[in-house]
C-alpha atoms as a PDB file:
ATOM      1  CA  UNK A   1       0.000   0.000   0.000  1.00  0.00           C
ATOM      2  CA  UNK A   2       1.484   3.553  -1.171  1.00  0.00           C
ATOM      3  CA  UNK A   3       2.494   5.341   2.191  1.00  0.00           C
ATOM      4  CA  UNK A   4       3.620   8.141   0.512  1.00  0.00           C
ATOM      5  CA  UNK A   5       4.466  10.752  -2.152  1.00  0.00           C
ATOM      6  CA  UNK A   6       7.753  12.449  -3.162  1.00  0.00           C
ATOM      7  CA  UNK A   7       8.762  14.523  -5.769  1.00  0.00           C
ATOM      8  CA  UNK A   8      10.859  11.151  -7.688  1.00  0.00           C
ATOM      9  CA  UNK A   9       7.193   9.710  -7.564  1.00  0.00           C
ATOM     10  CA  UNK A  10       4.775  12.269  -8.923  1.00  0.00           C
ATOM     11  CA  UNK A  11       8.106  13.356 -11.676  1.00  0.00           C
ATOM     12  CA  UNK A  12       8.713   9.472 -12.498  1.00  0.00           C
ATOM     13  CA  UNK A  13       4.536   8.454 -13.028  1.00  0.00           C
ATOM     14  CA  UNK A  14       4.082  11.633 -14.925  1.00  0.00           C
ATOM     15  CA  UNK A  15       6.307  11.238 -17.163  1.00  0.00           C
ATOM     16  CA  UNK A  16       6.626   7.426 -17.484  1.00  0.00           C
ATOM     17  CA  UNK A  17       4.104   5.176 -15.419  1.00  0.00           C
ATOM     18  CA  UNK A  18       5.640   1.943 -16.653  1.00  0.00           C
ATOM     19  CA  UNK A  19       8.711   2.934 -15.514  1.00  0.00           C
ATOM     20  CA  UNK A  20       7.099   4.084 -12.100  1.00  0.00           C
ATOM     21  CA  UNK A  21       6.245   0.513 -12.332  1.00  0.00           C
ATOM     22  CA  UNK A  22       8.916  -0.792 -12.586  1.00  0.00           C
ATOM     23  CA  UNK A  23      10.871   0.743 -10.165  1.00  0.00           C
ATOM     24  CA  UNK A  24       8.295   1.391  -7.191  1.00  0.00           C
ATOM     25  CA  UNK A  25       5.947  -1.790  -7.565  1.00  0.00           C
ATOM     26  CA  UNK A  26       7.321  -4.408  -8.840  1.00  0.00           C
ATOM     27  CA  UNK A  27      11.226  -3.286  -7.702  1.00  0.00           C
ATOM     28  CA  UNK A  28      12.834  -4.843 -10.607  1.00  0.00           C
ATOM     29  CA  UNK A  29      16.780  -3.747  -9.167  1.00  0.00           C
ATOM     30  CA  UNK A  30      18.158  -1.591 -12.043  1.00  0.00           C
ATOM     31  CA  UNK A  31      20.951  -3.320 -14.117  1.00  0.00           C
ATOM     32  CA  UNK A  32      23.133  -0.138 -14.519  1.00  0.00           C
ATOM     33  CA  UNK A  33      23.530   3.270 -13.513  1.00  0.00           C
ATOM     34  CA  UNK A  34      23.312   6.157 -16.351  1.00  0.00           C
ATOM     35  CA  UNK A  35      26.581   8.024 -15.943  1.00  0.00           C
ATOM     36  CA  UNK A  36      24.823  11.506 -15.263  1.00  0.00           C
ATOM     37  CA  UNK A  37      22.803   9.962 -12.679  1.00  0.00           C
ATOM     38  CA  UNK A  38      25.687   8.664 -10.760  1.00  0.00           C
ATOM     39  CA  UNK A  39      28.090  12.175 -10.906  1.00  0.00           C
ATOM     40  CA  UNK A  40      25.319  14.167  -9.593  1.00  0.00           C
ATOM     41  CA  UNK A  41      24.762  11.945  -6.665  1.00  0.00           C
ATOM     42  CA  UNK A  42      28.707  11.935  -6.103  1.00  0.00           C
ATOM     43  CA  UNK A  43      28.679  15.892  -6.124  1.00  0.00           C
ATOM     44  CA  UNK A  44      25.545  16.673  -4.082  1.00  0.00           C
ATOM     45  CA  UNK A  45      27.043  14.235  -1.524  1.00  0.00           C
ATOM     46  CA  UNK A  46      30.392  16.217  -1.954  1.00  0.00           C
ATOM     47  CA  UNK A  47      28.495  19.687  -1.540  1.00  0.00           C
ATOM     48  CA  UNK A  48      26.512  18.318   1.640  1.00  0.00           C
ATOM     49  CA  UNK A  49      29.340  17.386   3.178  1.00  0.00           C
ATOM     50  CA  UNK A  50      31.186  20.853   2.739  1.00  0.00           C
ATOM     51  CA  UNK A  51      28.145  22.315   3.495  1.00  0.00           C
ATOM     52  CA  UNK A  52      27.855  20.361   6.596  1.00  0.00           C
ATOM     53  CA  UNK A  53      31.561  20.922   7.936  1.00  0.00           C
ATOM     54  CA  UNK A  54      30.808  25.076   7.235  1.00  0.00           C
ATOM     55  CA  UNK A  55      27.873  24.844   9.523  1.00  0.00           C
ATOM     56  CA  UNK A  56      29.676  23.645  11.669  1.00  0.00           C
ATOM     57  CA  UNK A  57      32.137  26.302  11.644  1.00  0.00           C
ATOM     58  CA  UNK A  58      35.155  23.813  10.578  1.00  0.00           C
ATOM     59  CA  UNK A  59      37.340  25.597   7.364  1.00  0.00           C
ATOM     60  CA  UNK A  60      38.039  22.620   5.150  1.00  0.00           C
ATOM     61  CA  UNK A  61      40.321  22.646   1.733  1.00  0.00           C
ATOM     62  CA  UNK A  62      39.877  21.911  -1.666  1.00  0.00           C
ATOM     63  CA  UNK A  63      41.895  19.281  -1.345  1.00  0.00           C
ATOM     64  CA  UNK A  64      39.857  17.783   1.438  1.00  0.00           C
ATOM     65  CA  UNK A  65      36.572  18.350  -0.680  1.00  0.00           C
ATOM     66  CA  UNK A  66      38.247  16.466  -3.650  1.00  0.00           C
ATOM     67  CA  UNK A  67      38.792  13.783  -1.362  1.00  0.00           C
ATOM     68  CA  UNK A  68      35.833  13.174   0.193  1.00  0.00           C
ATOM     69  CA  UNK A  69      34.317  13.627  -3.629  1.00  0.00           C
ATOM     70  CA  UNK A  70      36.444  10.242  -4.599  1.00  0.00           C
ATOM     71  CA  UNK A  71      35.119   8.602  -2.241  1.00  0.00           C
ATOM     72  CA  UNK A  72      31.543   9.048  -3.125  1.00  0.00           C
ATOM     73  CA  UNK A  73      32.337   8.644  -6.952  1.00  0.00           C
ATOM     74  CA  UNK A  74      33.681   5.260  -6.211  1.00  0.00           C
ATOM     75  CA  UNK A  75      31.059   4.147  -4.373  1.00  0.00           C
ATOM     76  CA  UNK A  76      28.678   4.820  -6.836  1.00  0.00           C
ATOM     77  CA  UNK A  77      30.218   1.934  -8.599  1.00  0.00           C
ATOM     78  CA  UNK A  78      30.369  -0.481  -5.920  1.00  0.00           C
ATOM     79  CA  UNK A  79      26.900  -2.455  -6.302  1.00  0.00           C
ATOM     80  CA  UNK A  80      26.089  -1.484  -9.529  1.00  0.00           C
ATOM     81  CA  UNK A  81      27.425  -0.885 -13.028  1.00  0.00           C
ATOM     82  CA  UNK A  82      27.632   2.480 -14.574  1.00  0.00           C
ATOM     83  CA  UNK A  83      26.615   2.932 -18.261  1.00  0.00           C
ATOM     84  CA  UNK A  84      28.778   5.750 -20.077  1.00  0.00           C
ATOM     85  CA  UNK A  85      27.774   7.531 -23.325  1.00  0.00           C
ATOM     86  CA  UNK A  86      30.092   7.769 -26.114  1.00  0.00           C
ATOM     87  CA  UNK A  87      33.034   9.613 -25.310  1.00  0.00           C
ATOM     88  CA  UNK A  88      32.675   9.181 -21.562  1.00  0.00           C
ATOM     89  CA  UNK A  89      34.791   7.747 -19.135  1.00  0.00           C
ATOM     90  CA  UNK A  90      35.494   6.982 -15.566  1.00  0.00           C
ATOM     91  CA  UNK A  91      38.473   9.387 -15.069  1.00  0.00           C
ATOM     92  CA  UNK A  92      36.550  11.953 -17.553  1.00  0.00           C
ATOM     93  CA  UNK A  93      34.096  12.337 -15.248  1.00  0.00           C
ATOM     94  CA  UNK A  94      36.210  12.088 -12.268  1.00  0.00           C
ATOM     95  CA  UNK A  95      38.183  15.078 -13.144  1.00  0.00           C
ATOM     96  CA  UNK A  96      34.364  17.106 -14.450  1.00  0.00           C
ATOM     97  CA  UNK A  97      33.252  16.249 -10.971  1.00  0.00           C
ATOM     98  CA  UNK A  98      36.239  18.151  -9.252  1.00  0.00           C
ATOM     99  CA  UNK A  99      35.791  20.979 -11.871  1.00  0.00           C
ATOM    100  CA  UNK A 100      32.274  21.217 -11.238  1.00  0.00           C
ATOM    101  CA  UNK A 101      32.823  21.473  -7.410  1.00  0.00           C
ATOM    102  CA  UNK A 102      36.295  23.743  -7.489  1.00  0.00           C
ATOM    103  CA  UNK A 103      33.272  26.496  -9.338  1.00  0.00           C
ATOM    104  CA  UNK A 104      31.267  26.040  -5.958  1.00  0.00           C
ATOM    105  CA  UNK A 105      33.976  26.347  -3.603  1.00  0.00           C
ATOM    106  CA  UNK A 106      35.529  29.584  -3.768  1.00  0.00           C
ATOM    107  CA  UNK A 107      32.088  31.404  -3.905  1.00  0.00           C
ATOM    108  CA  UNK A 108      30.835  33.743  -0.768  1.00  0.00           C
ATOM    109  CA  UNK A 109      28.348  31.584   1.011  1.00  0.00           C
ATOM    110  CA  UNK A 110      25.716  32.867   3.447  1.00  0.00           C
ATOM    111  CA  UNK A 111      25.812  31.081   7.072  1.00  0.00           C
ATOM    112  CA  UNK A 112      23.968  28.198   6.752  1.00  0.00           C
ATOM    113  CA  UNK A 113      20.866  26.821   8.993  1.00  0.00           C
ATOM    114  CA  UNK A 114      20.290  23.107   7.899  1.00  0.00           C
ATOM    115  CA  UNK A 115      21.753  20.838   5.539  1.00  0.00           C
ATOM    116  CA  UNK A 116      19.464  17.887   4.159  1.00  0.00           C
ATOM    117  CA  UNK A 117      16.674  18.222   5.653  1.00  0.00           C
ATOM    118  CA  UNK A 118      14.000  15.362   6.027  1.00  0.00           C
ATOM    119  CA  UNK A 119      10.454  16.218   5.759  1.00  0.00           C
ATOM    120  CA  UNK A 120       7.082  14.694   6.520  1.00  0.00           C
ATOM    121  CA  UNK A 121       4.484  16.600   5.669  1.00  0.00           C
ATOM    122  CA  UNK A 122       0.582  16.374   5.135  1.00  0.00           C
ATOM    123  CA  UNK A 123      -0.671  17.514   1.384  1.00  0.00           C
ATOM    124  CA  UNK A 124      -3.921  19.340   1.280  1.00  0.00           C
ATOM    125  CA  UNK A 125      -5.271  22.099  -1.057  1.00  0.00           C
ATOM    126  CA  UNK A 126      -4.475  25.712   0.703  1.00  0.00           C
ATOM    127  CA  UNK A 127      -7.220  27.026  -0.636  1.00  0.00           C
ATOM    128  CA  UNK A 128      -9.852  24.523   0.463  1.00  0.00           C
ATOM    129  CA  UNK A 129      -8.080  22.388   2.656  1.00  0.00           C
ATOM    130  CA  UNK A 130      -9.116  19.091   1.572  1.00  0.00           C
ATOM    131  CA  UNK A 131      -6.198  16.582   1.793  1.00  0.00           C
ATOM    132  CA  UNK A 132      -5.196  14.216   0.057  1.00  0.00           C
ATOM    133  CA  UNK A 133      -4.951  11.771   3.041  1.00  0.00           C
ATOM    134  CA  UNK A 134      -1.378  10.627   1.920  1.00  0.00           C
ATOM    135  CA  UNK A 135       1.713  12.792   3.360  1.00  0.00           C
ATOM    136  CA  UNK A 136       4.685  14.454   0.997  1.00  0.00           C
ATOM    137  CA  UNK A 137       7.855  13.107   1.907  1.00  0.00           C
ATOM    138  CA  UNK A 138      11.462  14.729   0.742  1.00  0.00           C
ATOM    139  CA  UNK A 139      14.947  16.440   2.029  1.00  0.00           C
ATOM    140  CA  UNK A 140      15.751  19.725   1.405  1.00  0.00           C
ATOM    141  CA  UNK A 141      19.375  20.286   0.344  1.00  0.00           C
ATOM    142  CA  UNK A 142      20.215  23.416   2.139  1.00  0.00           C
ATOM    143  CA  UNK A 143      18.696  26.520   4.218  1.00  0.00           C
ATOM    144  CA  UNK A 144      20.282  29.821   4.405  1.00  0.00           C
ATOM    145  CA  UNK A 145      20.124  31.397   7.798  1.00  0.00           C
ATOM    146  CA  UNK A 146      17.856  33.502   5.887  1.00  0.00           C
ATOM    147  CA  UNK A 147      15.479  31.302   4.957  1.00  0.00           C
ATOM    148  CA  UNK A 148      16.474  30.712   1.559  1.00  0.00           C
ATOM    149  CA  UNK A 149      16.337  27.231  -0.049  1.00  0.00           C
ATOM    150  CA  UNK A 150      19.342  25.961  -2.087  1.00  0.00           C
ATOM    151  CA  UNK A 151      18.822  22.923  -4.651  1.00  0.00           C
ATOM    152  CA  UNK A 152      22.032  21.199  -6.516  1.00  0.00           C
ATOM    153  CA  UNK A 153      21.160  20.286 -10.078  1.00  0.00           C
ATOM    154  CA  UNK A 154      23.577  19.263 -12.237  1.00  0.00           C
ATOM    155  CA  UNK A 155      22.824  19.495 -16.459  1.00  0.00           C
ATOM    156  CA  UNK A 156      23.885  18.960 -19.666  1.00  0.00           C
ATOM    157  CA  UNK A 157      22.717  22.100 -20.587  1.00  0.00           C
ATOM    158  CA  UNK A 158      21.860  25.647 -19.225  1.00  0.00           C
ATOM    159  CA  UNK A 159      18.509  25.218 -16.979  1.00  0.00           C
ATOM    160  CA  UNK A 160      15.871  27.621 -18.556  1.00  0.00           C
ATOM    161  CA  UNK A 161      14.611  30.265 -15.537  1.00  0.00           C
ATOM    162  CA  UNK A 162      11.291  29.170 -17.071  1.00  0.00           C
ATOM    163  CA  UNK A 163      11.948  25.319 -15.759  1.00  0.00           C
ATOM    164  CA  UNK A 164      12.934  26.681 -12.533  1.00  0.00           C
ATOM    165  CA  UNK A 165       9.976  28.747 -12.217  1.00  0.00           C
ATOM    166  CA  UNK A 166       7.638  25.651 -13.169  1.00  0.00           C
ATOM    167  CA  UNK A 167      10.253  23.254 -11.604  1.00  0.00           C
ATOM    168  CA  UNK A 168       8.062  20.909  -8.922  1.00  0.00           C
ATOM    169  CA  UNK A 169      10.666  19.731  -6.524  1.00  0.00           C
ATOM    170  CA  UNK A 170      11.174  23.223  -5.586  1.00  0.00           C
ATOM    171  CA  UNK A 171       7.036  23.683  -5.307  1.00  0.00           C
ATOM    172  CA  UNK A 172       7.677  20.688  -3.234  1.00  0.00           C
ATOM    173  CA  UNK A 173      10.367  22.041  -0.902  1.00  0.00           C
ATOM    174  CA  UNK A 174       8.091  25.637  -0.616  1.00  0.00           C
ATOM    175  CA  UNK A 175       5.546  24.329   0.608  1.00  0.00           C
ATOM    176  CA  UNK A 176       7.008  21.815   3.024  1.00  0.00           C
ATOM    177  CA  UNK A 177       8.887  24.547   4.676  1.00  0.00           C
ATOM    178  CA  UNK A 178       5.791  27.032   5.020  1.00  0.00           C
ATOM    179  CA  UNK A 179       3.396  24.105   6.184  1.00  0.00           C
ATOM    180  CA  UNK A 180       6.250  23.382   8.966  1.00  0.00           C
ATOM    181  CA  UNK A 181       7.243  26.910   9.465  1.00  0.00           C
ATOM    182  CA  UNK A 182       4.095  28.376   9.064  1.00  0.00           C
ATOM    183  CA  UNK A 183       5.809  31.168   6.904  1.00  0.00           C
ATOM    184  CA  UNK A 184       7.072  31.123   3.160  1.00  0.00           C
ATOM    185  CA  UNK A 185      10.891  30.837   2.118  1.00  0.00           C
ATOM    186  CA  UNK A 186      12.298  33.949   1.490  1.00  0.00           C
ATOM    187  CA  UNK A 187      13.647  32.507  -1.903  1.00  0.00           C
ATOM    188  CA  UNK A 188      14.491  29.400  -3.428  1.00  0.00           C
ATOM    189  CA  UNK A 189      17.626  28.836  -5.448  1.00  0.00           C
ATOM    190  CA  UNK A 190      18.699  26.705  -8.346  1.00  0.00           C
ATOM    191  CA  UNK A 191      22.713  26.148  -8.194  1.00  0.00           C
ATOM    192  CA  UNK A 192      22.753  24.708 -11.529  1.00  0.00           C
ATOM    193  CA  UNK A 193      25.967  22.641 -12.455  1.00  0.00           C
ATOM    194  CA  UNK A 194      26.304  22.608 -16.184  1.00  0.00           C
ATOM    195  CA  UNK A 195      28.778  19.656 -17.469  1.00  0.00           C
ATOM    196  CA  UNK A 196      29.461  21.972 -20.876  1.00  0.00           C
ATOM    197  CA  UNK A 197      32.795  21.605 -22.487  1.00  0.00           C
ATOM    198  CA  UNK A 198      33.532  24.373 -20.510  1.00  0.00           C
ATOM    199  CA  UNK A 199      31.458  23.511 -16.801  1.00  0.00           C
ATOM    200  CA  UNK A 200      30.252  26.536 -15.140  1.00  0.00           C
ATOM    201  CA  UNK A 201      27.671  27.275 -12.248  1.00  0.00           C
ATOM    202  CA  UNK A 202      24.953  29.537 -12.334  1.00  0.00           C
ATOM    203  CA  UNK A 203      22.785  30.351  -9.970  1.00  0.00           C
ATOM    204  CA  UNK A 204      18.637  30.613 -10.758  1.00  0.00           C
ATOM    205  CA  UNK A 205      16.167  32.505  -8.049  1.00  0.00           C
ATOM    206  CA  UNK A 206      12.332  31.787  -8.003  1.00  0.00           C
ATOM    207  CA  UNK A 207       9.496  32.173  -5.506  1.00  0.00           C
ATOM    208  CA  UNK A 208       6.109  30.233  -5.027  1.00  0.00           C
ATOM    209  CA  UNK A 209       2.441  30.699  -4.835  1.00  0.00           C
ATOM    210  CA  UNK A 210      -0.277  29.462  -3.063  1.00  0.00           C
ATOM    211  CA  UNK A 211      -1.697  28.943  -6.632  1.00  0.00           C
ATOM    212  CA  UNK A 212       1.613  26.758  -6.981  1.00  0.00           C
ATOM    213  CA  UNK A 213       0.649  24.921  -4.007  1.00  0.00           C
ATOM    214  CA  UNK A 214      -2.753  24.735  -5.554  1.00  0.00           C
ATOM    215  CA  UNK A 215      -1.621  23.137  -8.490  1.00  0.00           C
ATOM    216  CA  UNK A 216       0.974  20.650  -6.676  1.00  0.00           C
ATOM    217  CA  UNK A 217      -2.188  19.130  -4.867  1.00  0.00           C
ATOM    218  CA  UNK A 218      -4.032  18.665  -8.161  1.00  0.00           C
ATOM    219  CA  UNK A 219      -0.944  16.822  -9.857  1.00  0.00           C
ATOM    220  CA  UNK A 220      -0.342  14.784  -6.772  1.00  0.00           C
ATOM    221  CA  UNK A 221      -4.105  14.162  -6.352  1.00  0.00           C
ATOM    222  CA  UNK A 222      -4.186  12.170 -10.203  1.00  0.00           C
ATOM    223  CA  UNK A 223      -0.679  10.351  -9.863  1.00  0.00           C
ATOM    224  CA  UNK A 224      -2.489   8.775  -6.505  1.00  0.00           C
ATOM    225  CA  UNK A 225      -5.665   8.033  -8.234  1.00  0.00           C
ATOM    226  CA  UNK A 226      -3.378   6.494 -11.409  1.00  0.00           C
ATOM    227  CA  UNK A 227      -1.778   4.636  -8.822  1.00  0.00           C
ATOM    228  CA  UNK A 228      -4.265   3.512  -7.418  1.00  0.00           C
ATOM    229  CA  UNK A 229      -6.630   2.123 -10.297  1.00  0.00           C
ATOM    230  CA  UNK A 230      -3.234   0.135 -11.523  1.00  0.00           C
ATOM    231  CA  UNK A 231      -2.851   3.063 -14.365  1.00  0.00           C
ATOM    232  CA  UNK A 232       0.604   1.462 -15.793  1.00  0.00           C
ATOM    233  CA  UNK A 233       1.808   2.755 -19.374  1.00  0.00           C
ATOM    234  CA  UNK A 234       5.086   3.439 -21.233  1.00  0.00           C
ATOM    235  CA  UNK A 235       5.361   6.862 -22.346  1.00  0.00           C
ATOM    236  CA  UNK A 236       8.262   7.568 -25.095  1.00  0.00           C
ATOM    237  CA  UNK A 237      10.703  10.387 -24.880  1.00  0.00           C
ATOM    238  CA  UNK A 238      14.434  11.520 -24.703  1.00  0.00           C
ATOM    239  CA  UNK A 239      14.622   9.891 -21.160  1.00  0.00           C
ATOM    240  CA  UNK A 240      14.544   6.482 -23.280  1.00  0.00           C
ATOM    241  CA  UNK A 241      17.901   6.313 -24.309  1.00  0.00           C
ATOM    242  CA  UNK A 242      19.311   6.284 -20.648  1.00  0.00           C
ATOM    243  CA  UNK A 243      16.305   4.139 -19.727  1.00  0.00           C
ATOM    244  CA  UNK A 244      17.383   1.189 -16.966  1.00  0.00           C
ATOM    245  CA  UNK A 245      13.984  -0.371 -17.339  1.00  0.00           C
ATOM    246  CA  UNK A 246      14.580  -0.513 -21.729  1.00  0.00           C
ATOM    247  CA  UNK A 247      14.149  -4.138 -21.801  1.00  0.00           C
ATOM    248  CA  UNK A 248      11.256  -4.452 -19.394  1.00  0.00           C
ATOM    249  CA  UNK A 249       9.990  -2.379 -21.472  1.00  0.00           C
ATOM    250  CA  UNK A 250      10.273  -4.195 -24.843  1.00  0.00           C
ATOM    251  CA  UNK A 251       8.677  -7.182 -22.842  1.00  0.00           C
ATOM    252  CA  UNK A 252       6.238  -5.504 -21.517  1.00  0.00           C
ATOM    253  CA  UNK A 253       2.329  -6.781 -23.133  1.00  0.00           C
ATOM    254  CA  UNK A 254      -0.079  -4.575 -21.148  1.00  0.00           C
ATOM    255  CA  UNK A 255       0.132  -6.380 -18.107  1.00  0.00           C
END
């Protein structure tokens, strides 16, 4: 029985319910790793630990950083296979990895409140308050002292400020901190990691609605009720290439 919704959920079934499937139902393990998949998790466990030692008030090196950003690259290799694209590599990405976080470290940071933050919260329409009767479930990546929210996405390309503004994980994150805070954010933030030729980092503001909110609760409202009714389909797209679930998929007679 579904316990819960995150933002992986509601993204995954909306934009392929076989592969929600898949992956949350039947738990088919995943026979590879896509190669973007795995750096990103290396450097937002990176960043979350620097992030963690500055709250802390401990000055750590690049060096140090670099280090501790091995370690999580490696492990991302450890259970299960990763699957380059052509002209990839294990050290290629290695050294894009360090790159990518040598543009984060140097930069003035504000004094931070909270790094990865766990949430449980209840999801119900502000503007009626019917709930859904299922809770929202997530972690922020990072608070400002000043209530400002920080997300890590790393990108092939350039994120368009019209994604961010539409982007749900950061709906998500809004409104989990003003239902527990009982006050908005006073931003949110995109630091957006762009694996270019030439990697750079730019940063990406936005704000949220109630109307936002609003819409979150009628998105989540119809992934439940697909869900529920056993709504399973495979829906075609760039995401296919890089799919871990391609074969299943192939097999797969309407069942």
């Amino acid at each position: 029985m579904l316990s819960h919704l995150s933002n992986s959920q509601i993204s995954l079934y909306s934009q392929c319910s076989l592969k929600y499937k898949f992956q949350y139902i039947d738990e088919i393990p995943r026979p590879f790793k896509p190669s973007g998949l795995a750096l990103g998790s290396a450097v937002h466990s990176a960043l979350s630990w620097l992030n963690k030692e500055r709250m802390n008030g401990n000055n750590v090196s690049l060096e140090k950083l670099y280090r501790i950003f091995d370690a999580d690259w490696y492990s991302q290799k450890v259970d299960t296979e990763i699957r380059f694209k052509d002209g990839e590599n294990e050290m290629k990405l290695a050294v894009l990895g360090k790159e990518l976080l040598g543009l984060y470290f140097p930069k003035p940071y504000k004094p931070v409140k909270a790094v990865e933050i766990p949430f449980v919260v209840p999801l119900s329409n502000p503007r009626t308050g019917q709930r859904l009767g299922i809770d929202l479930e997530g972690v922020i990546d990072l608070i400002e002292e000043d209530d400002t929210i920080i997300e890590f996405k790393t990108s092939a390309q350039t994120m368009d400020p019209r994604d961010v503004d539409n982007n749900l994980q950061l709906t998500i994150y809004s409104y989990a901190f003003e239902t527990l805070t009982q006050r908005p954010p006073r931003l949110l933030k995109v630091v957006n990691f762009v694996k270019t030729r030439k990697p750079k980092m730019i940063v990406l503001e936005t704000k949220r609605k109630k109307a936002d909110y609003e819409r979150l609760f009628f998105l989540a409202s119809q992934v439940l009720k697909g869900i529920q009714q056993g709504i399973f389909f495979p829906r075609t797209g760039f995401w296919c290439k890089d799919c871990e679930y391609a074969e299943n998929c192939r097999k797969w007679k309407g069942n």
